[in-house]
PDB file of N, CA and C in Angstrom:
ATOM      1  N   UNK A   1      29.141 -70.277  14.354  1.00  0.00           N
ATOM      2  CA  UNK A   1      30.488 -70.744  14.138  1.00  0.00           C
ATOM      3  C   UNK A   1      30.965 -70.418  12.718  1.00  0.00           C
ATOM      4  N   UNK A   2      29.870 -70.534  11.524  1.00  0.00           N
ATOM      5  CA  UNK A   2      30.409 -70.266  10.330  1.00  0.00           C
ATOM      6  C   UNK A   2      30.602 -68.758  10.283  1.00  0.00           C
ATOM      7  N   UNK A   3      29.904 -67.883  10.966  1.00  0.00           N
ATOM      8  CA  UNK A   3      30.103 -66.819  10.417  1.00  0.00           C
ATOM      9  C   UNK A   3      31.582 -66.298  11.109  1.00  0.00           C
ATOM     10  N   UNK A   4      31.936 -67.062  11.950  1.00  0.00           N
ATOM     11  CA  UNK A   4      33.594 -66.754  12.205  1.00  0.00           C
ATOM     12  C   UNK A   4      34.462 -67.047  11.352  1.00  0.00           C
ATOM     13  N   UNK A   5      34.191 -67.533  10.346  1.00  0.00           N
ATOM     14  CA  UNK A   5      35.745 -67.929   9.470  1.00  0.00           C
ATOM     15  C   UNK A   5      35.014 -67.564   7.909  1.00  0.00           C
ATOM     16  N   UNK A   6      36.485 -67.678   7.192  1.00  0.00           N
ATOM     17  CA  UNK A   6      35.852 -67.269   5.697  1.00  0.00           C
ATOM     18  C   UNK A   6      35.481 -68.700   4.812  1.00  0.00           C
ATOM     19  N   UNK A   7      34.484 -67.816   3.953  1.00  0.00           N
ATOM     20  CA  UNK A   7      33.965 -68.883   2.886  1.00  0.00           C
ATOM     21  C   UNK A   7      34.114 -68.690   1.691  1.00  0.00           C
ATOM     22  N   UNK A   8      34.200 -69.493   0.805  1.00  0.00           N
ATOM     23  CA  UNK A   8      34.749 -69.306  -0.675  1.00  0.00           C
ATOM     24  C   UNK A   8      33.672 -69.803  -0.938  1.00  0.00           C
ATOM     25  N   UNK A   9      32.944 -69.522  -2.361  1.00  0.00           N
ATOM     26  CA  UNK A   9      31.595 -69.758  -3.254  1.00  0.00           C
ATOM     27  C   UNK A   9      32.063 -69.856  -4.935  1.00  0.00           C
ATOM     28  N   UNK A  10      31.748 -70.819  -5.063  1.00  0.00           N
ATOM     29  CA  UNK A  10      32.012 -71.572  -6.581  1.00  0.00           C
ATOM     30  C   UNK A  10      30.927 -71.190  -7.131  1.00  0.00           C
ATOM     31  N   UNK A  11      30.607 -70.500  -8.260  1.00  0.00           N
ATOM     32  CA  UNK A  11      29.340 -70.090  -8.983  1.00  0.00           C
ATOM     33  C   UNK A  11      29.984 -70.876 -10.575  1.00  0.00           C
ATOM     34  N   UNK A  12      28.934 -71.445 -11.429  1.00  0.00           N
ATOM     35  CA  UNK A  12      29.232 -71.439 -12.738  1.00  0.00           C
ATOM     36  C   UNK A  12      28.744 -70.720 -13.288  1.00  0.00           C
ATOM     37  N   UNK A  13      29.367 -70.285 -14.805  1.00  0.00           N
ATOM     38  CA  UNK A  13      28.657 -69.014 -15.584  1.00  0.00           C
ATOM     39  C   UNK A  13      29.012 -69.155 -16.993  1.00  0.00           C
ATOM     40  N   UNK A  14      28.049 -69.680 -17.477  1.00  0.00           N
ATOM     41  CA  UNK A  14      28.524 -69.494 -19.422  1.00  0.00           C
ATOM     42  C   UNK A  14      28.713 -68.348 -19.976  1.00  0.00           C
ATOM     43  N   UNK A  15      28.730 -67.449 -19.230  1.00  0.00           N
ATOM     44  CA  UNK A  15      29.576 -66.093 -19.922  1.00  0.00           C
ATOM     45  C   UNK A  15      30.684 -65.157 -18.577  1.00  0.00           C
ATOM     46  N   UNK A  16      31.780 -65.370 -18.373  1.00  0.00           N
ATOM     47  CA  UNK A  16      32.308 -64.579 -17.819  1.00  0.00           C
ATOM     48  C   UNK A  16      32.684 -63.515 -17.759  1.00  0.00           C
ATOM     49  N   UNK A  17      32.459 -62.654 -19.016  1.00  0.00           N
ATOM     50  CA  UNK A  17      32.180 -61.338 -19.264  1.00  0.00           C
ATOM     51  C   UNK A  17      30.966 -60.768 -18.782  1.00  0.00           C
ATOM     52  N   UNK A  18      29.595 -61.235 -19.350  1.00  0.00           N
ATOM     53  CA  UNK A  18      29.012 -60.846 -18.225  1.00  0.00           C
ATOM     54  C   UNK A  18      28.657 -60.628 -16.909  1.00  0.00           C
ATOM     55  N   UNK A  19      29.466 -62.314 -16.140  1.00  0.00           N
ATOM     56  CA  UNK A  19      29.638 -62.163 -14.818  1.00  0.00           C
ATOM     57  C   UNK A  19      30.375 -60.929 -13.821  1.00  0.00           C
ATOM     58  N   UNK A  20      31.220 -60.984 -14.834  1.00  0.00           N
ATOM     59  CA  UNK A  20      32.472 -59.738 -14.028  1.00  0.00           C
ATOM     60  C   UNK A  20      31.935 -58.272 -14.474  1.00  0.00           C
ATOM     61  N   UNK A  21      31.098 -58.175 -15.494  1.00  0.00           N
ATOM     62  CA  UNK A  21      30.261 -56.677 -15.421  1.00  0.00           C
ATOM     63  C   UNK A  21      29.720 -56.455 -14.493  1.00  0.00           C
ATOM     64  N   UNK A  22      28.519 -57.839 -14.045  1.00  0.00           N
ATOM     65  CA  UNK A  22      27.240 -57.890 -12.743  1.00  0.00           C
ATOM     66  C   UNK A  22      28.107 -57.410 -11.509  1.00  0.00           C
ATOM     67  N   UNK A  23      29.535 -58.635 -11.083  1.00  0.00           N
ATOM     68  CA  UNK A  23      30.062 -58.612  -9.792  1.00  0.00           C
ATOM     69  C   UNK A  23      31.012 -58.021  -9.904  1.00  0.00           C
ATOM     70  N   UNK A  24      31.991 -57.128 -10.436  1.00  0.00           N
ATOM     71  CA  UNK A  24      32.792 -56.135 -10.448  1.00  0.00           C
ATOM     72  C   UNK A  24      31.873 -54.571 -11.075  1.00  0.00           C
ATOM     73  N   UNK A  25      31.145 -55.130 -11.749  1.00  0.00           N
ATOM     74  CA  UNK A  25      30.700 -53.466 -12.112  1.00  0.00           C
ATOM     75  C   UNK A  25      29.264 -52.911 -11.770  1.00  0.00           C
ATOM     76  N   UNK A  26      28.845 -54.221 -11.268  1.00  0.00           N
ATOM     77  CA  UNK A  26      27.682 -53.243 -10.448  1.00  0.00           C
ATOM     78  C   UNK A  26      27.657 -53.286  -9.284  1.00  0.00           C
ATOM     79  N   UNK A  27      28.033 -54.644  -9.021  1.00  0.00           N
ATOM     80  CA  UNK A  27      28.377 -54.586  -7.225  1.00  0.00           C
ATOM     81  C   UNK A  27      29.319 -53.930  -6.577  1.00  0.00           C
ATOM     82  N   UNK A  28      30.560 -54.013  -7.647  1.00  0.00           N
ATOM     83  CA  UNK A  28      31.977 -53.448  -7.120  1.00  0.00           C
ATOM     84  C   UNK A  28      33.098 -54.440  -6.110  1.00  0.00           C
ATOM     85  N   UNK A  29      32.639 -55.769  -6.636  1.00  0.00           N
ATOM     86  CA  UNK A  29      33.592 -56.496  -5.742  1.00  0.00           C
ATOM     87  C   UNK A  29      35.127 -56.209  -6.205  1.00  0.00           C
ATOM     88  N   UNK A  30      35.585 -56.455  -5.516  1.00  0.00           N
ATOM     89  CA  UNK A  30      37.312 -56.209  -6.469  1.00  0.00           C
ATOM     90  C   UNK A  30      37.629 -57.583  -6.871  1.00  0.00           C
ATOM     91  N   UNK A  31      38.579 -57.531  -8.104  1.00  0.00           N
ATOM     92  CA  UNK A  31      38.992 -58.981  -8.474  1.00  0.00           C
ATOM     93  C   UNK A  31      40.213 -59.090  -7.791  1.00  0.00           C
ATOM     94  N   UNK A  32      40.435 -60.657  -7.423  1.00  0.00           N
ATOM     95  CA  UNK A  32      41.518 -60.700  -6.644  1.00  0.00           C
ATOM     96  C   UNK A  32      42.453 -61.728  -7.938  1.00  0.00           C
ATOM     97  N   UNK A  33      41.682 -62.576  -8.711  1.00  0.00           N
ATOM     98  CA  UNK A  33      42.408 -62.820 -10.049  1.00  0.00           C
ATOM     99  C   UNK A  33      41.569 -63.261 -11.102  1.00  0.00           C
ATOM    100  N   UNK A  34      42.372 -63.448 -12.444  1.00  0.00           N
ATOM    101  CA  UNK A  34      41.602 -63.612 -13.561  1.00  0.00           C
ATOM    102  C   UNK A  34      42.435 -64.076 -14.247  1.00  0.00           C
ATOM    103  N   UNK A  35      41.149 -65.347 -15.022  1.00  0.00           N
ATOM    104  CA  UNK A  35      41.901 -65.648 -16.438  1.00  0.00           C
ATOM    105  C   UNK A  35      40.748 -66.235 -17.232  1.00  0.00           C
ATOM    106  N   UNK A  36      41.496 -67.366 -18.152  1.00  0.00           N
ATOM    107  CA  UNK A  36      40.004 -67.857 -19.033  1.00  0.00           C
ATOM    108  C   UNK A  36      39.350 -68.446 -18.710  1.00  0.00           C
ATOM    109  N   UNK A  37      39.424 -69.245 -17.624  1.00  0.00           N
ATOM    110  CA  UNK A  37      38.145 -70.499 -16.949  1.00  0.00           C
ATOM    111  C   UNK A  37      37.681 -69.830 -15.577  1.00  0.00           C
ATOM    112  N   UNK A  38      38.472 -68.428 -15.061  1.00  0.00           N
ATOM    113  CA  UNK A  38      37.837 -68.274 -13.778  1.00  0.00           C
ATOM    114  C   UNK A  38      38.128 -66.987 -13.010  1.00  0.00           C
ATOM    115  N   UNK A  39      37.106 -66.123 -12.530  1.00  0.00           N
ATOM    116  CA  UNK A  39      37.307 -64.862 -11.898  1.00  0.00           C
ATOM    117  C   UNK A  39      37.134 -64.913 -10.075  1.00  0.00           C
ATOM    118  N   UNK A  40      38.302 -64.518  -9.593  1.00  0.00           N
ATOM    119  CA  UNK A  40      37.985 -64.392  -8.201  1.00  0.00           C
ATOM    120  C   UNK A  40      37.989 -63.504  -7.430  1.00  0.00           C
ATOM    121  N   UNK A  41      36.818 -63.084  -6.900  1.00  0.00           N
ATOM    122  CA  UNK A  41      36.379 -61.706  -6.305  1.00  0.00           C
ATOM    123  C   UNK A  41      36.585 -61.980  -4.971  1.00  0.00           C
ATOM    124  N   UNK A  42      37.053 -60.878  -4.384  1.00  0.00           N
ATOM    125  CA  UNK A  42      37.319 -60.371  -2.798  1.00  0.00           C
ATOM    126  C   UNK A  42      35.725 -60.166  -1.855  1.00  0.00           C
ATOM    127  N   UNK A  43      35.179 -60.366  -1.365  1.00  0.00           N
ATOM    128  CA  UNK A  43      34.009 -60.724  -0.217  1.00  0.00           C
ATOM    129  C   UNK A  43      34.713 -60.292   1.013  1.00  0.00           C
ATOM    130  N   UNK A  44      33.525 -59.817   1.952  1.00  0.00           N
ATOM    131  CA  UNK A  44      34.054 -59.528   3.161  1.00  0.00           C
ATOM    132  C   UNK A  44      35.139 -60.311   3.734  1.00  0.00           C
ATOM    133  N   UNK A  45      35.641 -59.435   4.764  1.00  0.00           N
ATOM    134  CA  UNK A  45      36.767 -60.991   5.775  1.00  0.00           C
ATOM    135  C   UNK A  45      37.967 -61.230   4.454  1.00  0.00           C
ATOM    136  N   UNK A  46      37.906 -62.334   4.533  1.00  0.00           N
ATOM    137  CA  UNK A  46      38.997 -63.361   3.854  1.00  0.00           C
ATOM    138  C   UNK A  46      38.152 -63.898   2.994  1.00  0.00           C
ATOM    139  N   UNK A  47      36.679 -63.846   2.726  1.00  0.00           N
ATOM    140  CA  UNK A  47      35.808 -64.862   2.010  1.00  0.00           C
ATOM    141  C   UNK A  47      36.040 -64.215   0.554  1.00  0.00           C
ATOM    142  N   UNK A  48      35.663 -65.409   0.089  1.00  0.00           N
ATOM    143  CA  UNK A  48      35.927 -64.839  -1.807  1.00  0.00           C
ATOM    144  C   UNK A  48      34.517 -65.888  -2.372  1.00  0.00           C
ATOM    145  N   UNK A  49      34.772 -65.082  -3.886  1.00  0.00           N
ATOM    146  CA  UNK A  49      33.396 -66.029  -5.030  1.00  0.00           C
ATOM    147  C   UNK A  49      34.018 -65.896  -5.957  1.00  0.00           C
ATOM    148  N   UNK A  50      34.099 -67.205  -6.230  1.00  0.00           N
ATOM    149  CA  UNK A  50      35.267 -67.408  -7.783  1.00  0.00           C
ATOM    150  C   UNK A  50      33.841 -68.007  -8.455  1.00  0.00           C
ATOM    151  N   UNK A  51      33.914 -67.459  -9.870  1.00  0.00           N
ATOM    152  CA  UNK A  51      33.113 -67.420 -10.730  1.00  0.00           C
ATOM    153  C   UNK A  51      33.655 -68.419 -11.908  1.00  0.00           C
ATOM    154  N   UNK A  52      33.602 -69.505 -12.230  1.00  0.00           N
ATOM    155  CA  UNK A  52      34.226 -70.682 -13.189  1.00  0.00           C
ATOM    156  C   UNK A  52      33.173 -70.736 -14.330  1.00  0.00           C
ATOM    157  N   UNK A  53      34.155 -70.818 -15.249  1.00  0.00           N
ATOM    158  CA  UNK A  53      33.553 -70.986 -17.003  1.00  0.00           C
ATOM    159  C   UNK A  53      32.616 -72.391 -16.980  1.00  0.00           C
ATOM    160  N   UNK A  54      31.482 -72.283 -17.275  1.00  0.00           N
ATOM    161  CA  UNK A  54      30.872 -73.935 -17.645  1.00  0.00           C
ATOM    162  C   UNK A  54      29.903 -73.327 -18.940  1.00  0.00           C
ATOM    163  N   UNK A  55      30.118 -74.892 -19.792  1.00  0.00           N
ATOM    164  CA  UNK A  55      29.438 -74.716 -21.006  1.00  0.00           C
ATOM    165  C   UNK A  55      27.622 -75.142 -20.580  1.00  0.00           C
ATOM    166  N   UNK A  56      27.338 -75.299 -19.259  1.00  0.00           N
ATOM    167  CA  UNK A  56      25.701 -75.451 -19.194  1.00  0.00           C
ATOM    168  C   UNK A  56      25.356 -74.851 -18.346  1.00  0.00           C
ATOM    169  N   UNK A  57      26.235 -73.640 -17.469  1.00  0.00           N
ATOM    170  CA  UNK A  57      26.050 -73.039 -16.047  1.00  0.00           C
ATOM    171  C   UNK A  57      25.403 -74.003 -14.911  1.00  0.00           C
ATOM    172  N   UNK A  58      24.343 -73.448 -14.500  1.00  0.00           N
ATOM    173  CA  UNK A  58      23.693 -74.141 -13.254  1.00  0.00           C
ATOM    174  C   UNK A  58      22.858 -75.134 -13.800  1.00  0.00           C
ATOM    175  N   UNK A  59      22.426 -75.407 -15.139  1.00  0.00           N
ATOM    176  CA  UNK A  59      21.776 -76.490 -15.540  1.00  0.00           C
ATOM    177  C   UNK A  59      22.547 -77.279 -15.261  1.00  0.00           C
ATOM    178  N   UNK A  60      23.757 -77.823 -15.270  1.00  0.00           N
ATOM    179  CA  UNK A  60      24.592 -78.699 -14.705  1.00  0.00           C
ATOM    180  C   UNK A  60      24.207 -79.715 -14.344  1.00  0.00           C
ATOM    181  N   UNK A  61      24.231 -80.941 -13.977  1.00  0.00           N
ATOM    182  CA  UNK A  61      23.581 -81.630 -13.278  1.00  0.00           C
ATOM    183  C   UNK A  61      23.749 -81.902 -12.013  1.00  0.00           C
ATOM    184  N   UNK A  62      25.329 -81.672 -11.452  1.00  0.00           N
ATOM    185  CA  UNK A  62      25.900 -81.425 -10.274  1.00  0.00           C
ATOM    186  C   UNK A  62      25.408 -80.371  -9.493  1.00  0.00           C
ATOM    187  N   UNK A  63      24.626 -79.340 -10.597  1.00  0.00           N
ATOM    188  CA  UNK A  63      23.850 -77.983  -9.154  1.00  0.00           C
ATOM    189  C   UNK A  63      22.619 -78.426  -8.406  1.00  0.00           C
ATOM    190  N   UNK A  64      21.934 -79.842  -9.075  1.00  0.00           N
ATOM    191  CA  UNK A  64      20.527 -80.019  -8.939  1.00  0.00           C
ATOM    192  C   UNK A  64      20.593 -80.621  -8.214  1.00  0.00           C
ATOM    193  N   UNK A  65      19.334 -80.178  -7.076  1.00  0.00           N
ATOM    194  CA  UNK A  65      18.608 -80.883  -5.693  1.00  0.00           C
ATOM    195  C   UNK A  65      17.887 -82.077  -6.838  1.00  0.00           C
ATOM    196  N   UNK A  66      18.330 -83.444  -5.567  1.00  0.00           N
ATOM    197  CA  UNK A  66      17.685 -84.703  -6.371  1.00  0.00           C
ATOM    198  C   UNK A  66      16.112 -84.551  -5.877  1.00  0.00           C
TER     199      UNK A  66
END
């Protein structure tokens, strides 16, 4: 059922310059927009991965399995 519809993916990243080198320049996703807190790349279908500015990335405490 999920793979019938699109999905959007929230990644954090303390550097968004590097992010958009990895997923626009090595993968080749296309950006669909940009600014200072957040890049959003085009994925198959309708699905997208917006890439958001955080000052602790996935250390976060919100990424962690309890």
């Amino acid at each position: 059922m999920l793979g019938e519809h699109p999905i959007d993916v929230v990644l954090l990243a303390t550097d968004l310059g590097s992010s958009k080198e990895f997923y626009s320049g090595k993968l080749g996703l296309e950006i669909l927009d940009e600014n200072e807190v957040a890049i959003v790349y085009r994925c198959g279908g309708e699905s997208q991965l917006v890439v958001t500015a955080s000052t602790t990335g996935t250390a976060a405490e919100q990424t962690q399995a309890s």
